[in-house]
N, C-alpha and C. Protein backbone atom coordinates (compact mmCIF):
# COMPACT_ATOMS: atom_id res chain seq x y z
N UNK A 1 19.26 5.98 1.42
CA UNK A 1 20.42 6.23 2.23
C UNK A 1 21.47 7.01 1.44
N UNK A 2 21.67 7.06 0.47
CA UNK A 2 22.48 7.47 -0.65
C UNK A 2 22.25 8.96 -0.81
N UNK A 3 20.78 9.41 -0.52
CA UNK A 3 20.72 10.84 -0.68
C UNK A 3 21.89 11.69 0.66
N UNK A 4 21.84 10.99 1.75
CA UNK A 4 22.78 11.31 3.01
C UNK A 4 24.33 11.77 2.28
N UNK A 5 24.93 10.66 1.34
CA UNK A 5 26.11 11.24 1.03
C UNK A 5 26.32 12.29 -0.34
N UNK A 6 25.66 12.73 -1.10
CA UNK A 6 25.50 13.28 -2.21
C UNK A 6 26.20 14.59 -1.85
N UNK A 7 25.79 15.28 -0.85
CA UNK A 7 26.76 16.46 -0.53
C UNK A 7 25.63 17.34 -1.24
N UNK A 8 26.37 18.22 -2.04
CA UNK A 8 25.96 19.60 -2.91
C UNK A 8 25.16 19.08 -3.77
N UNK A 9 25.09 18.17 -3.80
CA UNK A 9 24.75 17.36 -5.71
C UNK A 9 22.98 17.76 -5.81
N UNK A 10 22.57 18.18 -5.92
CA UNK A 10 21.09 18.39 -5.74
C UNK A 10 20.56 17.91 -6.44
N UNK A 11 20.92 17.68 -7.73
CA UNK A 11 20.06 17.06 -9.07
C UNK A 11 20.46 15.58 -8.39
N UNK A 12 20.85 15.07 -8.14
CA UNK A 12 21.53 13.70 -7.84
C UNK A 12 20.73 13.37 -6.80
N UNK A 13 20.64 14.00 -5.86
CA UNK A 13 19.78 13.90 -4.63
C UNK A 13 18.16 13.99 -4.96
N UNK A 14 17.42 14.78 -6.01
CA UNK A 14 16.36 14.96 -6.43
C UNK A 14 16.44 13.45 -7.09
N UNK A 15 17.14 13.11 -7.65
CA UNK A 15 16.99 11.85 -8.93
C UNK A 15 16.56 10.60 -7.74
N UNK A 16 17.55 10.43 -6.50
CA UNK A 16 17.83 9.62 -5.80
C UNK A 16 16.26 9.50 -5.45
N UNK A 17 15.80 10.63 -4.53
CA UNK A 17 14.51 10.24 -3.78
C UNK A 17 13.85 10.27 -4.87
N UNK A 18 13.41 10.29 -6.25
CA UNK A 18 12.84 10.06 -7.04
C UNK A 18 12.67 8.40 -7.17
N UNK A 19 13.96 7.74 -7.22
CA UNK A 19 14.02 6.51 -7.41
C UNK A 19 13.03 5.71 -6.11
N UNK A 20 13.27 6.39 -5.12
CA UNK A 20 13.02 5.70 -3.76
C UNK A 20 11.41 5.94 -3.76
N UNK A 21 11.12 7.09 -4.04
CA UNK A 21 9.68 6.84 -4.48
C UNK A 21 9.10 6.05 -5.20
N UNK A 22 9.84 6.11 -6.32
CA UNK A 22 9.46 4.87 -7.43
C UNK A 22 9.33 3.60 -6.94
N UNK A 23 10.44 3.21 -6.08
CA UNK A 23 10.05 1.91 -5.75
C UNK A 23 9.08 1.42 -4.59
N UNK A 24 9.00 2.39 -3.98
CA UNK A 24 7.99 1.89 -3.03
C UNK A 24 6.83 2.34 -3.54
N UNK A 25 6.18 3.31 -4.29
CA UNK A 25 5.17 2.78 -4.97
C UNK A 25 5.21 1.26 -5.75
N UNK A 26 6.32 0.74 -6.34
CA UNK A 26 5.85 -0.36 -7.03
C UNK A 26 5.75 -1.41 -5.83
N UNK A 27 6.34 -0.92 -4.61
CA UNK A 27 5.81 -2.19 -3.44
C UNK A 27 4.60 -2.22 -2.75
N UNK A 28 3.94 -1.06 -2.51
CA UNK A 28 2.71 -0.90 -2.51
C UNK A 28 1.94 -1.62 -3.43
N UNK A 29 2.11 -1.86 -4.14
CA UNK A 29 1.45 -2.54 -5.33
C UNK A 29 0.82 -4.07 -4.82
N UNK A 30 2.00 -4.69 -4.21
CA UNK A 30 1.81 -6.18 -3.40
C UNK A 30 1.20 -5.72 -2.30
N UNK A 31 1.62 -5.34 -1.50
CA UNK A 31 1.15 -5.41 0.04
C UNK A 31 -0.24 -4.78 -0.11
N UNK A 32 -0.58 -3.65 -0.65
CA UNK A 32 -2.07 -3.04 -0.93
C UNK A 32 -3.14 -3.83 -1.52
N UNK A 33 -3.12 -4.83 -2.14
CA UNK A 33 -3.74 -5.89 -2.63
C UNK A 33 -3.75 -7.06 -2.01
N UNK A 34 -3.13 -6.98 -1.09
CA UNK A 34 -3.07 -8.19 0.23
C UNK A 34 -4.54 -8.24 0.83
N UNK A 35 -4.84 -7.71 1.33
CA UNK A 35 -6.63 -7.08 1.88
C UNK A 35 -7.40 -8.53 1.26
N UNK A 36 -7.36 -7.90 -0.13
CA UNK A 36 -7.96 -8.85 -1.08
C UNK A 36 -8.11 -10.17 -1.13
N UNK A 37 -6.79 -10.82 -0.43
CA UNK A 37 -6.03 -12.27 -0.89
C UNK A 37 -6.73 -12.66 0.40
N UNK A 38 -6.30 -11.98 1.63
CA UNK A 38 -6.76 -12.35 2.79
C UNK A 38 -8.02 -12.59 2.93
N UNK A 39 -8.66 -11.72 3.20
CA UNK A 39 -9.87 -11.22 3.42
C UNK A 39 -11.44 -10.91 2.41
N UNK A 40 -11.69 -11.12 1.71
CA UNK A 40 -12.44 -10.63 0.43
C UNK A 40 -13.47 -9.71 1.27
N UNK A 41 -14.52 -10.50 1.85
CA UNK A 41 -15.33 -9.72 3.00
C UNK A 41 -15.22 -8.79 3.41
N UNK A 42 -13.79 -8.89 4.08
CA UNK A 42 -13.71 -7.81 5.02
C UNK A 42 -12.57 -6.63 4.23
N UNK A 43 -11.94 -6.71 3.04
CA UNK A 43 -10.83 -6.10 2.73
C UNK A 43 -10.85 -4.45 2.85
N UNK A 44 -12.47 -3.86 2.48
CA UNK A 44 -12.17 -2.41 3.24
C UNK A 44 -11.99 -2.16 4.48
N UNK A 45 -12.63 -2.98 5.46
CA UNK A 45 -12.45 -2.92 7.17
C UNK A 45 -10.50 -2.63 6.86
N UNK A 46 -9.90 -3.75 6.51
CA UNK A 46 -8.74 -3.94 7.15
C UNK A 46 -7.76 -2.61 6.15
N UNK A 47 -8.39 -2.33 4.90
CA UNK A 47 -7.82 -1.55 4.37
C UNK A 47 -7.70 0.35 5.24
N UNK A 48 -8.80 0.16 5.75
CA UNK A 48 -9.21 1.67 6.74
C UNK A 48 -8.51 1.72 8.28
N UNK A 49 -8.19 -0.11 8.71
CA UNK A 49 -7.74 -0.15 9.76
C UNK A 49 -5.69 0.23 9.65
N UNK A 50 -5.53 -0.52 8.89
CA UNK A 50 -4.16 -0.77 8.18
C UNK A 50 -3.53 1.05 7.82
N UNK A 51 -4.55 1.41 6.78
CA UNK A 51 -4.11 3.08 6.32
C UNK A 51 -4.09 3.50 8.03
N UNK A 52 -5.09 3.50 8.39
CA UNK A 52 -4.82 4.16 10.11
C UNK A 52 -3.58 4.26 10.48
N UNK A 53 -3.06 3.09 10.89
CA UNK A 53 -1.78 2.81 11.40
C UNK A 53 -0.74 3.54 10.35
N UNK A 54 -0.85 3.30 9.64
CA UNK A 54 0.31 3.84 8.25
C UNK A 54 0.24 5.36 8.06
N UNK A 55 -0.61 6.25 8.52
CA UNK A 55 -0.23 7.57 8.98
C UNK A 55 0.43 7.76 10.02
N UNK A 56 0.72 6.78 11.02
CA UNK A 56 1.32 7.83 12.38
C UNK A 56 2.58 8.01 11.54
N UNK A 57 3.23 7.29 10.78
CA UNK A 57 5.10 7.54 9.86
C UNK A 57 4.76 9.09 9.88
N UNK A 58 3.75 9.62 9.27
CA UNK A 58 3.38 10.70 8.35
C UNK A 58 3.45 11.96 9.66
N UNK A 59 3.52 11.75 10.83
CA UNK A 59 3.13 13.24 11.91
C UNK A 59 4.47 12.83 12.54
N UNK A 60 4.70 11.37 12.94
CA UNK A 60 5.99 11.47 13.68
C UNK A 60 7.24 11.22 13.27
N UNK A 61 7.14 11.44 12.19
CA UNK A 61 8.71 11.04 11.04
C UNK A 61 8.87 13.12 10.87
N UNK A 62 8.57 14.19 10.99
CA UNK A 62 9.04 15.35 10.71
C UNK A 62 9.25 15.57 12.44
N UNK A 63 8.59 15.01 13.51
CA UNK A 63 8.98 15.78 14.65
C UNK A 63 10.58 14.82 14.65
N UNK A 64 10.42 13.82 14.44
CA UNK A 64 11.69 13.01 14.98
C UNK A 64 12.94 13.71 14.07
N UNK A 65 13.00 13.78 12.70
CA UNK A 65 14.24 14.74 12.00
C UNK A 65 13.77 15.92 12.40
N UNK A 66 13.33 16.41 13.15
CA UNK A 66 12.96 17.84 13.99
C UNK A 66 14.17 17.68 15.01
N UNK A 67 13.43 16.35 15.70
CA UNK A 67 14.52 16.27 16.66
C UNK A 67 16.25 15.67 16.38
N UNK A 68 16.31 15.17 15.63
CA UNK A 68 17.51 14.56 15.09
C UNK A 68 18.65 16.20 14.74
N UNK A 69 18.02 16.77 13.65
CA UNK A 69 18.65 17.80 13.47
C UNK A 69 18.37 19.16 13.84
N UNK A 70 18.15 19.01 15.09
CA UNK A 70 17.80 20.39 15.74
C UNK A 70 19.13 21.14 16.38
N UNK A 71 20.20 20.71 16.58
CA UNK A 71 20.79 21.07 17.46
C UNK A 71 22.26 21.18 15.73
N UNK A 72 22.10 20.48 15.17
CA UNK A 72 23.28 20.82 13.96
C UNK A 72 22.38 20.05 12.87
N UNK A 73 22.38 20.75 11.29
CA UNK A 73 21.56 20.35 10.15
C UNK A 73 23.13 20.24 9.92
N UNK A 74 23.73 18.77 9.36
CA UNK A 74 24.86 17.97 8.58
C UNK A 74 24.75 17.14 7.94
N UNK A 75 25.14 17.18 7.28
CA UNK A 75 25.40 15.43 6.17
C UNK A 75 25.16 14.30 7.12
N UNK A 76 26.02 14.26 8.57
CA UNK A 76 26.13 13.04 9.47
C UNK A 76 25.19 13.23 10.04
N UNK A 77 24.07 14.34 10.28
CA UNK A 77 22.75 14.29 11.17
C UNK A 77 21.63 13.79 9.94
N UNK A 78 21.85 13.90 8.66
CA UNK A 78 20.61 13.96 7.58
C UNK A 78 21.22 11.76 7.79
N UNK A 79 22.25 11.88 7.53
CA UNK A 79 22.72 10.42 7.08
C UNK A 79 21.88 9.61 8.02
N UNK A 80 22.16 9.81 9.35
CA UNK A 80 21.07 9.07 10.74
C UNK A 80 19.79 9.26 10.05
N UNK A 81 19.44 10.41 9.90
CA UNK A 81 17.65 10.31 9.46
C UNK A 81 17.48 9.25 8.32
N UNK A 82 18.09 9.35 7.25
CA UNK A 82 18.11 8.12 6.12
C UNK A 82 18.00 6.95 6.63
N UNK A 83 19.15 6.54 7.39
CA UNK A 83 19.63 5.31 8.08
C UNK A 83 18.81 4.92 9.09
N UNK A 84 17.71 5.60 9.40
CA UNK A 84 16.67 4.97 10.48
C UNK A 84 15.84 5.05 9.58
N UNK A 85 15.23 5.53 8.53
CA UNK A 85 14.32 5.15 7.64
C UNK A 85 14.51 3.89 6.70
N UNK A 86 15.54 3.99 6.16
CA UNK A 86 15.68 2.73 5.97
C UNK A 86 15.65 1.21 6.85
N UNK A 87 15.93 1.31 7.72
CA UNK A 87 15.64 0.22 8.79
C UNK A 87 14.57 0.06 9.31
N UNK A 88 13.80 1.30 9.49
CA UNK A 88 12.25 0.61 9.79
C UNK A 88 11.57 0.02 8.01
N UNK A 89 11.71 0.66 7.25
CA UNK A 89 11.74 -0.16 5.78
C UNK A 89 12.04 -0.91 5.75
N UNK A 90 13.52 -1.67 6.08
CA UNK A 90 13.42 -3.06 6.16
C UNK A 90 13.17 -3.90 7.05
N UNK A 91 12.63 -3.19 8.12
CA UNK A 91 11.90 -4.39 8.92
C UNK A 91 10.26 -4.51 8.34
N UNK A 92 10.14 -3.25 7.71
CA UNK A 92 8.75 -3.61 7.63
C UNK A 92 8.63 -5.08 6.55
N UNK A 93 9.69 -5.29 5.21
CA UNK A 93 9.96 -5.92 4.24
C UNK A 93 9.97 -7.30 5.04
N UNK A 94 10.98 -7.44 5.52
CA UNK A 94 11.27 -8.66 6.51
C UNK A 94 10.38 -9.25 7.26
N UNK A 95 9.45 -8.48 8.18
CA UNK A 95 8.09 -8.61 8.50
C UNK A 95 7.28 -9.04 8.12
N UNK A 96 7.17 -8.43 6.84
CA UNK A 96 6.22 -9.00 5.88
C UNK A 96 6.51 -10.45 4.84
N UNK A 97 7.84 -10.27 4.66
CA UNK A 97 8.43 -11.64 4.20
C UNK A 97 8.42 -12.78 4.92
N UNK A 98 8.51 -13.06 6.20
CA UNK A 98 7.84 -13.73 7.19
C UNK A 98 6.83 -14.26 7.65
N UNK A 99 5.91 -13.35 8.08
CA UNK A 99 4.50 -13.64 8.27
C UNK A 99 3.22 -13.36 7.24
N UNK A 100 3.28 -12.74 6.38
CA UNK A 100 2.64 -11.95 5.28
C UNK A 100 1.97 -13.47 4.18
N UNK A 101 1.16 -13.31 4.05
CA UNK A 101 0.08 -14.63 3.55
C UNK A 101 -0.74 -14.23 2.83
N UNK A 102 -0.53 -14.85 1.13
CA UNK A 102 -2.11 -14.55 0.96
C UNK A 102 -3.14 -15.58 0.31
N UNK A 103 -2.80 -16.39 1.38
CA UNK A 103 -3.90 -17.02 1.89
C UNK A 103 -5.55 -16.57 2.34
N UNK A 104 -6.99 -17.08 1.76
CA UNK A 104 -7.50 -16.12 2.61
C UNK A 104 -7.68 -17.20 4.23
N UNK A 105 -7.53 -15.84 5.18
CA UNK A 105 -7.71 -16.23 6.54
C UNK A 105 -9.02 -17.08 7.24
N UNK A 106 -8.87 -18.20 8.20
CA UNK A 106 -10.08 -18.67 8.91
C UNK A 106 -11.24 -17.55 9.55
N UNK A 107 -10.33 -16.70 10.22
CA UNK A 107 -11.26 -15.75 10.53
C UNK A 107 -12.24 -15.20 9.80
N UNK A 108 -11.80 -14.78 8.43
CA UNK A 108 -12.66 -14.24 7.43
C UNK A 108 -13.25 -15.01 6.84
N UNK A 109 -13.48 -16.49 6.91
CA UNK A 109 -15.08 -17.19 6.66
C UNK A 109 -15.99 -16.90 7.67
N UNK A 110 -15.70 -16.67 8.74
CA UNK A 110 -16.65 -16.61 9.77
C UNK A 110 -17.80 -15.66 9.33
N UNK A 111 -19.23 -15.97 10.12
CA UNK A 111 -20.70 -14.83 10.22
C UNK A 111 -20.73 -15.41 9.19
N UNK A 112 -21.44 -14.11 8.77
CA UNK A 112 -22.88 -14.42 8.01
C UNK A 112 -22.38 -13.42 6.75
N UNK A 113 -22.73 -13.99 5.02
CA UNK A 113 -22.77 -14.04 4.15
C UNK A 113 -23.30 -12.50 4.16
N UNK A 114 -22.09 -11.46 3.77
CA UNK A 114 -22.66 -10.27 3.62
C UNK A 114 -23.27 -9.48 1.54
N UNK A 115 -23.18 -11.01 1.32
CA UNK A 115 -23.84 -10.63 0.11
C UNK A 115 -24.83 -11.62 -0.11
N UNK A 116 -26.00 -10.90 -1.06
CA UNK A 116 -26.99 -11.65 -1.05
C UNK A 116 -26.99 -12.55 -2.29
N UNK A 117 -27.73 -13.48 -2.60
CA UNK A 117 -27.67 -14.15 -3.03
C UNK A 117 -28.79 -13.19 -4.55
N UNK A 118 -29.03 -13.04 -5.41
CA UNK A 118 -30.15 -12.51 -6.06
C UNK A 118 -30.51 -13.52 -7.07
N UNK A 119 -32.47 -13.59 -6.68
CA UNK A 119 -32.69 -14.51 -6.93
C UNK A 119 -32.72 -14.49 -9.23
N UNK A 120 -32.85 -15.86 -9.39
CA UNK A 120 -32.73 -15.75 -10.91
C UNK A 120 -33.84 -15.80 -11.36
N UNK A 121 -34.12 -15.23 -12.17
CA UNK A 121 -35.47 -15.00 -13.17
C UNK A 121 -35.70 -16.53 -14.31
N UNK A 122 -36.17 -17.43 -13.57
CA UNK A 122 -36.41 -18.70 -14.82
C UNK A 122 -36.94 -18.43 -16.08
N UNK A 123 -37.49 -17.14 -16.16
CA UNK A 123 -38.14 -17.16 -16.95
C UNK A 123 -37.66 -16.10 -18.09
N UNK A 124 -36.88 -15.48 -17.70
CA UNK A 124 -35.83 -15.05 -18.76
C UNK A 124 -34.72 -15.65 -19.33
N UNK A 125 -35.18 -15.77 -20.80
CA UNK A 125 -33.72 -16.63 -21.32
C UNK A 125 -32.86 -15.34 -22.38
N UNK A 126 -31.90 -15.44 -22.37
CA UNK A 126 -31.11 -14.41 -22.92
C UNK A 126 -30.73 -14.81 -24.29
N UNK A 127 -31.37 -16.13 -24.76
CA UNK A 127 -30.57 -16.92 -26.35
C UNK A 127 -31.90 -16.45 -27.06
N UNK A 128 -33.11 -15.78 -26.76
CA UNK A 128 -34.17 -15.46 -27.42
C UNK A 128 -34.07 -14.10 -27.89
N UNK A 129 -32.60 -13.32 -27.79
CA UNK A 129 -32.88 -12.18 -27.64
C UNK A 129 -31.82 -12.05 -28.83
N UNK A 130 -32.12 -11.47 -29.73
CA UNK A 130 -31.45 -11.53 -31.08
C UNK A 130 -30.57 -10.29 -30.99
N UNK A 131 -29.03 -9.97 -31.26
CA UNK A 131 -28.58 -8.78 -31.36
C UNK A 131 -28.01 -8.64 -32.96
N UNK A 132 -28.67 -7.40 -32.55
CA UNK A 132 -28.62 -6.46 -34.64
C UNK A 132 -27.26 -5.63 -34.28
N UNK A 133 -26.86 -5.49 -35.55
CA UNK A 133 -26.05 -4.10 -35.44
C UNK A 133 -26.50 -2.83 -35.44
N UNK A 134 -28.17 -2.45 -35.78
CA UNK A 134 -28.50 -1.39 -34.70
C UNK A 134 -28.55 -1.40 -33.23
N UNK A 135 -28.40 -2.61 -32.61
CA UNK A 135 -28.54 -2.57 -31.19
C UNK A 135 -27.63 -1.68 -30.44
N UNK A 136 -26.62 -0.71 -31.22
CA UNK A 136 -25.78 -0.15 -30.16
C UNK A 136 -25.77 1.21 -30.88
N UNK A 137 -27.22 1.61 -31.82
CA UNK A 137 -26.46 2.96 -32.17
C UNK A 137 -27.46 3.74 -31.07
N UNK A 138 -27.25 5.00 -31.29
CA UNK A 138 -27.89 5.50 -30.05
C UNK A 138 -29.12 6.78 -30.64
């Protein structure tokens, strides 16, 4: 939101959305590893379903400041574009602070065991197997 009032300041404004990048990569960090907590099974399904949704920001966030500042490009038309980005940001935060679990889910015990079990070799023992320090030259 801060880049909205900077005015002329360009280095200031470069630094700013620098920061804002920064941090939402480090929030990505939690929520992107959620999949995991939830789900183990299924965590690419929901990871491919989830990214889905998380592109539409990406096509309809340039028509909407298309439309925001189409009619006058100002400080008070850029400030609205900030100021609605930030608010769907923090609802997404809040959202997620709420309902967001990582727990894994009932659903995702359900079916059938998509890994196999591989069977063990009784008859290989691994304490018979002596390691040299040539064992790793090549």
């Amino acid at each position: 939101m801060g880049v909205g009032y900077v005015g002329c300041e360009y280095n200031l404004a470069v630094i700013l959305l620098c920061l804002a990048g920064a941090f939402d990569g480090i929030s990505q960090v939690t929520t992107g590893v959620n999949h995991l907590d939830i789900a183990p099974k299924y965590a690419g399904t929901l990871m491919g379903i989830t990214n889905t949704f998380a592109t539409i920001p990406g096509f309809l966030a340039p028509q909407a400041v298309g439309w925001i500042t189409a009619k006058e490009s100002t400080s008070k038309t850029w400030q609205s574009v900030f100021y609605i980005s930030a608010g769907i940001y923090v609802f997404g935060v809040i959202t997620y602070a709420l309902l967001g679990s990582g727990e894994v889910q009932s659903w995702a015990n359900k079916g059938s065991n998509n890994y196999e079990q591989l069977p063990q070799d009784e008859d290989h023992d691994t304490e018979d197997c002596p390691v040299t320090d040539d064992s790793h030259s090549y």
